[in-house]
Each structure stands twice: as C-alpha cells, then as structure tokens.
C-alpha atoms as a PDB file:
ATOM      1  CA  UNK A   1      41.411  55.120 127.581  1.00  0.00           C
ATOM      2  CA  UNK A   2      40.757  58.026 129.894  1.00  0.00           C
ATOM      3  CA  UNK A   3      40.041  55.595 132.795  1.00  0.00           C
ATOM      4  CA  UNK A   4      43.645  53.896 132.244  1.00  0.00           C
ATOM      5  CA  UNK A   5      45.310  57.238 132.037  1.00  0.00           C
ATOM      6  CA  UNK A   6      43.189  58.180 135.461  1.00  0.00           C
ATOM      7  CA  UNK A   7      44.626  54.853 137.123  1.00  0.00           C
ATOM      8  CA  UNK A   8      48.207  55.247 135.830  1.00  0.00           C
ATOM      9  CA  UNK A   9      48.109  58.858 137.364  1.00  0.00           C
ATOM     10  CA  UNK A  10      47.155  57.481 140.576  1.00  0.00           C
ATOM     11  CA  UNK A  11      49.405  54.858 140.822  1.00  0.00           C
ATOM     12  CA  UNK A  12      52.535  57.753 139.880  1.00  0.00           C
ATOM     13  CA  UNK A  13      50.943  59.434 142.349  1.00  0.00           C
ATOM     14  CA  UNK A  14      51.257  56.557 145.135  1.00  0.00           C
ATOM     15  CA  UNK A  15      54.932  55.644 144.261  1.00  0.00           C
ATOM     16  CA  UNK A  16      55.519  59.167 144.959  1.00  0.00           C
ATOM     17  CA  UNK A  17      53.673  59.955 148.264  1.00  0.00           C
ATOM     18  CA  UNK A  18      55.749  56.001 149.574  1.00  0.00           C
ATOM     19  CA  UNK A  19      58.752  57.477 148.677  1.00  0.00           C
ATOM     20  CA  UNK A  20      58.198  61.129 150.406  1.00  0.00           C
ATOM     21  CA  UNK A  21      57.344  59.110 153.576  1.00  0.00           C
ATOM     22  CA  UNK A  22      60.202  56.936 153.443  1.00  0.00           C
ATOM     23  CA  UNK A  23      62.453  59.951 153.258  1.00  0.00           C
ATOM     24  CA  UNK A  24      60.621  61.428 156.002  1.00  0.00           C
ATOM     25  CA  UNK A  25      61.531  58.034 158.267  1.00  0.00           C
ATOM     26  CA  UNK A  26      65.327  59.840 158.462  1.00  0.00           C
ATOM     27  CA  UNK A  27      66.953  62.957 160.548  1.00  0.00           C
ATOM     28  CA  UNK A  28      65.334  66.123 158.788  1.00  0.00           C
ATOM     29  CA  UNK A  29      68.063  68.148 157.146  1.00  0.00           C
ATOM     30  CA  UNK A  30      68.486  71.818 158.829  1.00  0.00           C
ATOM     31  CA  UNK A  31      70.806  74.705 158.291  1.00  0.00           C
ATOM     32  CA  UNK A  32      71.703  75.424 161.802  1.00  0.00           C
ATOM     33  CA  UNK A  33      74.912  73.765 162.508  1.00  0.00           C
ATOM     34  CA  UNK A  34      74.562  71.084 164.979  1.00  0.00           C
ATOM     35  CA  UNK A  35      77.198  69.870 167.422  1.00  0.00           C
ATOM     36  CA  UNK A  36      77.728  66.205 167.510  1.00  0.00           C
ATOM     37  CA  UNK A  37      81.040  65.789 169.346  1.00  0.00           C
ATOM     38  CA  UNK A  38      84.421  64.044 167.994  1.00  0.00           C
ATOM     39  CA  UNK A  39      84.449  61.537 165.834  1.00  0.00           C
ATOM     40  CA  UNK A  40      85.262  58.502 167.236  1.00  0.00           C
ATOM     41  CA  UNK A  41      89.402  57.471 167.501  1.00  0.00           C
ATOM     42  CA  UNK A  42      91.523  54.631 168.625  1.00  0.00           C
ATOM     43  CA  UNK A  43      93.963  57.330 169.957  1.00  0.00           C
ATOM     44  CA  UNK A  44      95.094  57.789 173.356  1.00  0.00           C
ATOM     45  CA  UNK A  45      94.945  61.417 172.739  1.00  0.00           C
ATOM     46  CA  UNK A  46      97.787  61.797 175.863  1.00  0.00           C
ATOM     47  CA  UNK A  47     101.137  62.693 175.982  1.00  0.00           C
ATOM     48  CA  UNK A  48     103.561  61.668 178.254  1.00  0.00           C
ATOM     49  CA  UNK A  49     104.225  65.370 179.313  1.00  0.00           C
ATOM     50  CA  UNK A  50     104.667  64.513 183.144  1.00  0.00           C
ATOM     51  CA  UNK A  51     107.930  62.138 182.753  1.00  0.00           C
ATOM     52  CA  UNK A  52     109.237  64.488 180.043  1.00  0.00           C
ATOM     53  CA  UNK A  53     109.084  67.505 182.463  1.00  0.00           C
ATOM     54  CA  UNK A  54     110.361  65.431 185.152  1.00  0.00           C
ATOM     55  CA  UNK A  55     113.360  64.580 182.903  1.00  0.00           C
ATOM     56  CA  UNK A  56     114.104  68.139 181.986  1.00  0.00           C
ATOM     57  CA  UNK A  57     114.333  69.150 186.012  1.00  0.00           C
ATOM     58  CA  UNK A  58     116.327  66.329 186.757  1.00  0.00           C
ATOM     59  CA  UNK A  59     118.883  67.480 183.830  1.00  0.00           C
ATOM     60  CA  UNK A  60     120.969  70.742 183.669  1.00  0.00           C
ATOM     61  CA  UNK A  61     122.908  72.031 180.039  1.00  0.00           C
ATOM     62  CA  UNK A  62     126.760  71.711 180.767  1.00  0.00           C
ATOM     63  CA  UNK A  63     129.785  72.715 178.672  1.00  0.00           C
ATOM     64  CA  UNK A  64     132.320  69.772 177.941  1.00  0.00           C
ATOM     65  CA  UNK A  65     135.511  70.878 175.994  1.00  0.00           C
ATOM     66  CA  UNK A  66     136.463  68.081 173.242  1.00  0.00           C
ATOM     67  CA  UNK A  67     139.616  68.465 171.139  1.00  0.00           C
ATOM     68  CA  UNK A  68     138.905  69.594 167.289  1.00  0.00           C
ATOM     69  CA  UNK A  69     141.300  70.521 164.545  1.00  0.00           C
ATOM     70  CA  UNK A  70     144.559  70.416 167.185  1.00  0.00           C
ATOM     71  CA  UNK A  71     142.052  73.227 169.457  1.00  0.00           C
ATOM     72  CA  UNK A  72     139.334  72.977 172.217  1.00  0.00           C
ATOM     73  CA  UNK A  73     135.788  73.754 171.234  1.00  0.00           C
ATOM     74  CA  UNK A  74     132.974  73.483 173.572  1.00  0.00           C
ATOM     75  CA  UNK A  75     129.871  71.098 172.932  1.00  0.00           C
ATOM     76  CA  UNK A  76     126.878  70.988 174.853  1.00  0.00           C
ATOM     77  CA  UNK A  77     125.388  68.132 176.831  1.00  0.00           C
ATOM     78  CA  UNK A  78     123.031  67.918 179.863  1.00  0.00           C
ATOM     79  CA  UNK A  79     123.584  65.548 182.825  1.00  0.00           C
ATOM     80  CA  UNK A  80     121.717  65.096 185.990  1.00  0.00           C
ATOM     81  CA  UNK A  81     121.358  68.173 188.332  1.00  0.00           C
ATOM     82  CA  UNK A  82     122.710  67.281 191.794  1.00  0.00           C
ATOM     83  CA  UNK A  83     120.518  66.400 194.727  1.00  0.00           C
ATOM     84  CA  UNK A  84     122.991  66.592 197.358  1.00  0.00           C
ATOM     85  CA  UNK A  85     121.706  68.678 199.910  1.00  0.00           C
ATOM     86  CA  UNK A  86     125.610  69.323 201.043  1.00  0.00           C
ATOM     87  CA  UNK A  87     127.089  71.764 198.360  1.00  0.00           C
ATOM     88  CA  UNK A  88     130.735  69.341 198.643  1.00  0.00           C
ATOM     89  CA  UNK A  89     128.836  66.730 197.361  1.00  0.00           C
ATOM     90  CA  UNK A  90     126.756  68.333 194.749  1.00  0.00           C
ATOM     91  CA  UNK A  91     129.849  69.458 193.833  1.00  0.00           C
ATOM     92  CA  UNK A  92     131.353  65.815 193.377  1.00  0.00           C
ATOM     93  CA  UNK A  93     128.550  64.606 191.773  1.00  0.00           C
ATOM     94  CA  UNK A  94     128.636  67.212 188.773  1.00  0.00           C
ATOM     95  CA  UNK A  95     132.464  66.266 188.220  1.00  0.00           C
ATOM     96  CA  UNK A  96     131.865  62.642 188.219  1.00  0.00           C
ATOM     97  CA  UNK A  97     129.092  63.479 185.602  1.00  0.00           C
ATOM     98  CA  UNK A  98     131.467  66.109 183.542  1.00  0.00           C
ATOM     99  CA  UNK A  99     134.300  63.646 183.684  1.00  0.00           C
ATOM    100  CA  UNK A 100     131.846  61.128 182.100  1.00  0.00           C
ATOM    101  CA  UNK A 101     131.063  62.717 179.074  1.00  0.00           C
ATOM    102  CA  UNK A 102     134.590  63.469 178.847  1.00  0.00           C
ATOM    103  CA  UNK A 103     135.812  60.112 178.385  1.00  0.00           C
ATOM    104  CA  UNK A 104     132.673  59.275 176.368  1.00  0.00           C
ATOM    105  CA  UNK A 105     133.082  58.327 172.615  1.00  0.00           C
ATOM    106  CA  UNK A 106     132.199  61.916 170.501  1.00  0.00           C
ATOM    107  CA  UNK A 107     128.390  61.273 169.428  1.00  0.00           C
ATOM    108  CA  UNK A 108     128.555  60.610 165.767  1.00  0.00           C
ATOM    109  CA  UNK A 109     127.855  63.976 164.655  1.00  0.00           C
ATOM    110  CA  UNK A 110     130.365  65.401 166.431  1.00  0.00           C
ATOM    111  CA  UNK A 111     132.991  62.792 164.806  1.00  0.00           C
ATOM    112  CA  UNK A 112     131.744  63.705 161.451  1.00  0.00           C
ATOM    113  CA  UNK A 113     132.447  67.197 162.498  1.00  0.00           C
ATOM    114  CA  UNK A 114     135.756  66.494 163.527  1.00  0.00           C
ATOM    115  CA  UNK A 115     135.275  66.002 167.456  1.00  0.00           C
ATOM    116  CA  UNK A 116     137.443  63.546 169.912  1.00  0.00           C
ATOM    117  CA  UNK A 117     138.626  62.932 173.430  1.00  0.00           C
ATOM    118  CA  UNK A 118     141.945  62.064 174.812  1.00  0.00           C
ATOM    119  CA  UNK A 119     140.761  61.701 178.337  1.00  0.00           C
ATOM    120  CA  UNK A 120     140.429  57.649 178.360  1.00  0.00           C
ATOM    121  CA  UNK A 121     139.454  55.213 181.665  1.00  0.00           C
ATOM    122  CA  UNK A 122     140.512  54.491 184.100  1.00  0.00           C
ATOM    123  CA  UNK A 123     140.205  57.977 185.544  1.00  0.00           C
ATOM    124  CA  UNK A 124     137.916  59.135 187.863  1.00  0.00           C
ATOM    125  CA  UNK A 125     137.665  62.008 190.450  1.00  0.00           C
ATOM    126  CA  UNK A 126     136.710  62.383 194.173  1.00  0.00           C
ATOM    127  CA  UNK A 127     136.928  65.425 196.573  1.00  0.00           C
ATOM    128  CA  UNK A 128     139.657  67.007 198.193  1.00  0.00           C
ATOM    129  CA  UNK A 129     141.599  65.765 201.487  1.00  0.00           C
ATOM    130  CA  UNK A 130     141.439  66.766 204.559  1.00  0.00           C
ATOM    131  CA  UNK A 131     143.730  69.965 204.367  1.00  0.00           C
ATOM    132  CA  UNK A 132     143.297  70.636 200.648  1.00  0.00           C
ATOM    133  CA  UNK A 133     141.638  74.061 199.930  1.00  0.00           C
ATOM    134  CA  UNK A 134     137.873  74.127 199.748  1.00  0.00           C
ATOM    135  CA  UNK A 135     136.451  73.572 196.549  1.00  0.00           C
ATOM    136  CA  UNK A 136     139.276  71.095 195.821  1.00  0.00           C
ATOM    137  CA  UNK A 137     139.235  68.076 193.740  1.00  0.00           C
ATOM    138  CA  UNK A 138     141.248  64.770 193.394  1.00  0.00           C
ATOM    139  CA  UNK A 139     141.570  63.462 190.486  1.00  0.00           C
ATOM    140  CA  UNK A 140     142.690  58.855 190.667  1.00  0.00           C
ATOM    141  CA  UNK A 141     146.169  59.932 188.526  1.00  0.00           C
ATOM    142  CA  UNK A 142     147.995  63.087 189.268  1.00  0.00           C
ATOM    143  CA  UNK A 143     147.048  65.905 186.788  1.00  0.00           C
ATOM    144  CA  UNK A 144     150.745  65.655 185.437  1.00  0.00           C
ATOM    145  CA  UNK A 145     150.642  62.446 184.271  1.00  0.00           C
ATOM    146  CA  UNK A 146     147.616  62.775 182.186  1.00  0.00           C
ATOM    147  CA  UNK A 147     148.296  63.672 178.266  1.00  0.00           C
ATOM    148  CA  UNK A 148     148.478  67.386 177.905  1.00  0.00           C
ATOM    149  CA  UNK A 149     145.344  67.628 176.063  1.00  0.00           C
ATOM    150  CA  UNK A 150     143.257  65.657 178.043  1.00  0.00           C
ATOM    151  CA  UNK A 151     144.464  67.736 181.573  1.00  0.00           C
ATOM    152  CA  UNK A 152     143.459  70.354 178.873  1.00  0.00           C
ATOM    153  CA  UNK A 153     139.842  69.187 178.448  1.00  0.00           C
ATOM    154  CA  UNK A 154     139.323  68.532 182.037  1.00  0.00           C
ATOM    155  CA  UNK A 155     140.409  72.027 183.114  1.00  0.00           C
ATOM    156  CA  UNK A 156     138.430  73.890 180.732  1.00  0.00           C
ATOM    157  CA  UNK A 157     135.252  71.927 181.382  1.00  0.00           C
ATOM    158  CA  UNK A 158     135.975  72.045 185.340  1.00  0.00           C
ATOM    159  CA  UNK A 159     137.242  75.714 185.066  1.00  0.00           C
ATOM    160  CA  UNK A 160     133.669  76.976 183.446  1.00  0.00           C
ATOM    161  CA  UNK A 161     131.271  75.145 185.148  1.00  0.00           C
ATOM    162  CA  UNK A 162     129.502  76.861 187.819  1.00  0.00           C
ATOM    163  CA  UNK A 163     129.670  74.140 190.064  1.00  0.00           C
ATOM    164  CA  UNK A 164     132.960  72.757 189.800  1.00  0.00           C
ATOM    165  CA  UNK A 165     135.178  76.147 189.041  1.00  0.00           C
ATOM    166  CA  UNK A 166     136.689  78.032 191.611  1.00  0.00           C
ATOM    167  CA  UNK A 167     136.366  81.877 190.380  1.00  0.00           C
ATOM    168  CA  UNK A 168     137.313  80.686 187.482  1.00  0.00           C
ATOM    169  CA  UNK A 169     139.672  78.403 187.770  1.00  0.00           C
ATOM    170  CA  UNK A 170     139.886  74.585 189.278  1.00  0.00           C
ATOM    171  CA  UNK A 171     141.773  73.351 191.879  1.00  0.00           C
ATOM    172  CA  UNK A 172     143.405  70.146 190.587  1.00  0.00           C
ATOM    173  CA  UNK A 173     145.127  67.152 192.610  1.00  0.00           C
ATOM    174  CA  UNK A 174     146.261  63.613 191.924  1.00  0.00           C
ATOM    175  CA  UNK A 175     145.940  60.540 194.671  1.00  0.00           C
ATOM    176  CA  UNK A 176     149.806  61.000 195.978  1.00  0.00           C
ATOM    177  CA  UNK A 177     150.559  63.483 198.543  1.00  0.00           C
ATOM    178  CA  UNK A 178     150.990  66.381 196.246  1.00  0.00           C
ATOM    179  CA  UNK A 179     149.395  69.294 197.053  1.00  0.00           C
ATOM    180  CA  UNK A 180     146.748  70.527 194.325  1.00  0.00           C
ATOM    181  CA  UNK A 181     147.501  72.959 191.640  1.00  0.00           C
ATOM    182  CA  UNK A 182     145.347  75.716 190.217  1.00  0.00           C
ATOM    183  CA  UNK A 183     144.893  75.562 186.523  1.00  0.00           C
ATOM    184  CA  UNK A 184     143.200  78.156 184.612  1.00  0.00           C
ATOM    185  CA  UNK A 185     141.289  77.438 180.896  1.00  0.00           C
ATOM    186  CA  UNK A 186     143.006  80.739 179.075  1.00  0.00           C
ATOM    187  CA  UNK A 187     142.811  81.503 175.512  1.00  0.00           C
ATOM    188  CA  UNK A 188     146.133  79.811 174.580  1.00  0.00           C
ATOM    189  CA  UNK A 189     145.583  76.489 176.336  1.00  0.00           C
ATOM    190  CA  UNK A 190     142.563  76.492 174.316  1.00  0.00           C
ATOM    191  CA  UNK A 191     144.152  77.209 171.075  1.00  0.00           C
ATOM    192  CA  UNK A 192     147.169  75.171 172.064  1.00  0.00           C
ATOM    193  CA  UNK A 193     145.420  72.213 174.692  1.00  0.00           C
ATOM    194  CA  UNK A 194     149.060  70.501 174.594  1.00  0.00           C
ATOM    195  CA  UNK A 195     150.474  73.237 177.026  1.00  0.00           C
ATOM    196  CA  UNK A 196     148.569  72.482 179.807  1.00  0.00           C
ATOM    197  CA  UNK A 197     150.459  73.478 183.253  1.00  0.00           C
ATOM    198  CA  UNK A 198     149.086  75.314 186.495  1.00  0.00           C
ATOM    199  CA  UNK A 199     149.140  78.862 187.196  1.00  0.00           C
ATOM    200  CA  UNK A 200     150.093  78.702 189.773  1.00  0.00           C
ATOM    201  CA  UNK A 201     149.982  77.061 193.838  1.00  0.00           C
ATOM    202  CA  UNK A 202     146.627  77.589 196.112  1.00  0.00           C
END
C-alpha cells in the first residue's frame, strides 16, 4: 500500500511540474505597465480638414433681408468672397451673389419660421455706366418697377453690406437712361418694406 501511495504522489507530482512548464511557454505576467501601441483599426483616422478650411476662406457671412410678418428681418448666409483683384468687380461679384440668395426659395426653416422673398427672376444686376457715380449699380429692371417690398429687400441687403453700400446707402439704377437713385434701409422701410422710394438724387 505504501508503495502505491509513493507512486500516486509522484505521478501528482509530474502532472503538476507539465503544467508549471506549460504555463511558463507564455509572456510572463509583470506589473510594470507595458506599451504596446494602438490596437489595430479599419479607420482612416483623417479628416478632411484641408478642403473644409479652404471652404471657409473662400466664403464670407452676409446679411440678406427676407420679408416676415409684413417686416424685414435679417438672416444670415455666406457666399463666396470675391477674388477680383479690381475693387469694381469684387464689388459686382458680391451683388450678383446677394441678389442670389435673394431670389432664392427661404430654406425650410426659415419658412416654418415665417420667412419669404418677393424678389423673383428674371432680375439680375451689373455695374454702373459710364457717367454713373462710383460705387453705382444697375439693376436689368428699373428699381421702380420692382414690387415695393422686394426694392425693399434689395436695398437693405445692398445698403449694409460692406461691399456693396455706399456710406450707408446704395446707389440704385435700372437698364433705361435714368439716372440712379440713392436709397437708404431706415427703420420705417424696414418696419413698413412697401414704402420703398429714394432719398434722394446722387
């Protein structure tokens, strides 16, 4: 009996030395932290930052007036900045680019909120004739003509933009022979955008 129990103690003893070795075959454990990089990922792990920036240079915040609850309210939108090295033309360019948004269906947030344009197509604007005061802009039907509120919007948004007001004010023509007209975006013609009428001549 004491020769089985011998042999039994030796084989316990076996079993357990094959499986200390076995678990020696792997990475020791350790308690200083060790540094094995990222896991792996299928992600890119890039963002498209150099268009975005791009984008925002080529873009500057404007002002557009829209017509809300029989009044003029301001909205803000961005459109491209102007790359005209001649001022005249820089100066065009941001028009064209107001007058865009202007006729532009009201996003449909802003109709929800109560937002909409009169100024409709065909209507476009160019710069002044030879002869008109500097600064000077032509609208394709004379400023008269137009419904009062959308000679309102135009005015307003033309009158506060840096590029396209005139000290305040914007010098407004039509294609006919009329001189322009300088309108001014007061108070009242915001409160009341059907009264629309110059202040007065260059």
């Amino acid at each position: 009996m004491r020769v089985r129990e011998r042999r039994g103690a030796v084989a316990l003893a076996g079993v357990a030395l094959v499986a200390a070795l076995a678990a020696g075959c792997g990475i020791r454990t350790t308690s200083v932290p060790v540094d094995a990089g990222a896991a792996p990922s299928r992600l890119p792990c890039s963002l498209p930052g150099g268009d975005v920036t791009a984008q925002a240079r080529r873009s500057v915040p404007v002002r557009v007036y829209l017509v809300c609850a029989s009044g003029l309210e301001a909205v803000s939108r961005t459109v491209p900045a102007a790359g005209e090295k001649n001022p005249r033309d820089g100066r065009v360019a941001v028009a064209r680019e107001l007058l865009a948004q202007l006729r532009a269906e009201p996003a449909a947030e802003e109709r929800e909120a109560g937002f909409t344009t009169y100024v409709q197509e065909p209507l476009t604007v160019s710069a002044g004739r030879a002869g008109d005061p500097a600064g000077a802009l032509r609208l394709s039907r004379q400023p008269e003509d137009l419904p009062a509120a959308a000679l309102s919007q135009i005015v307003c948004t033309y009158a506060e933009n840096g590029t396209t007001a005139d000290g305040g004010t914007v010098l407004l023509g039509g294609p006919g022979a009329y001189p322009v007209r300088r309108y001014a975006c007061t108070a009242q013609l915001r409160e009341r955008p059907e009264s629309a009428a110059p202040t007065r001549s260059p």
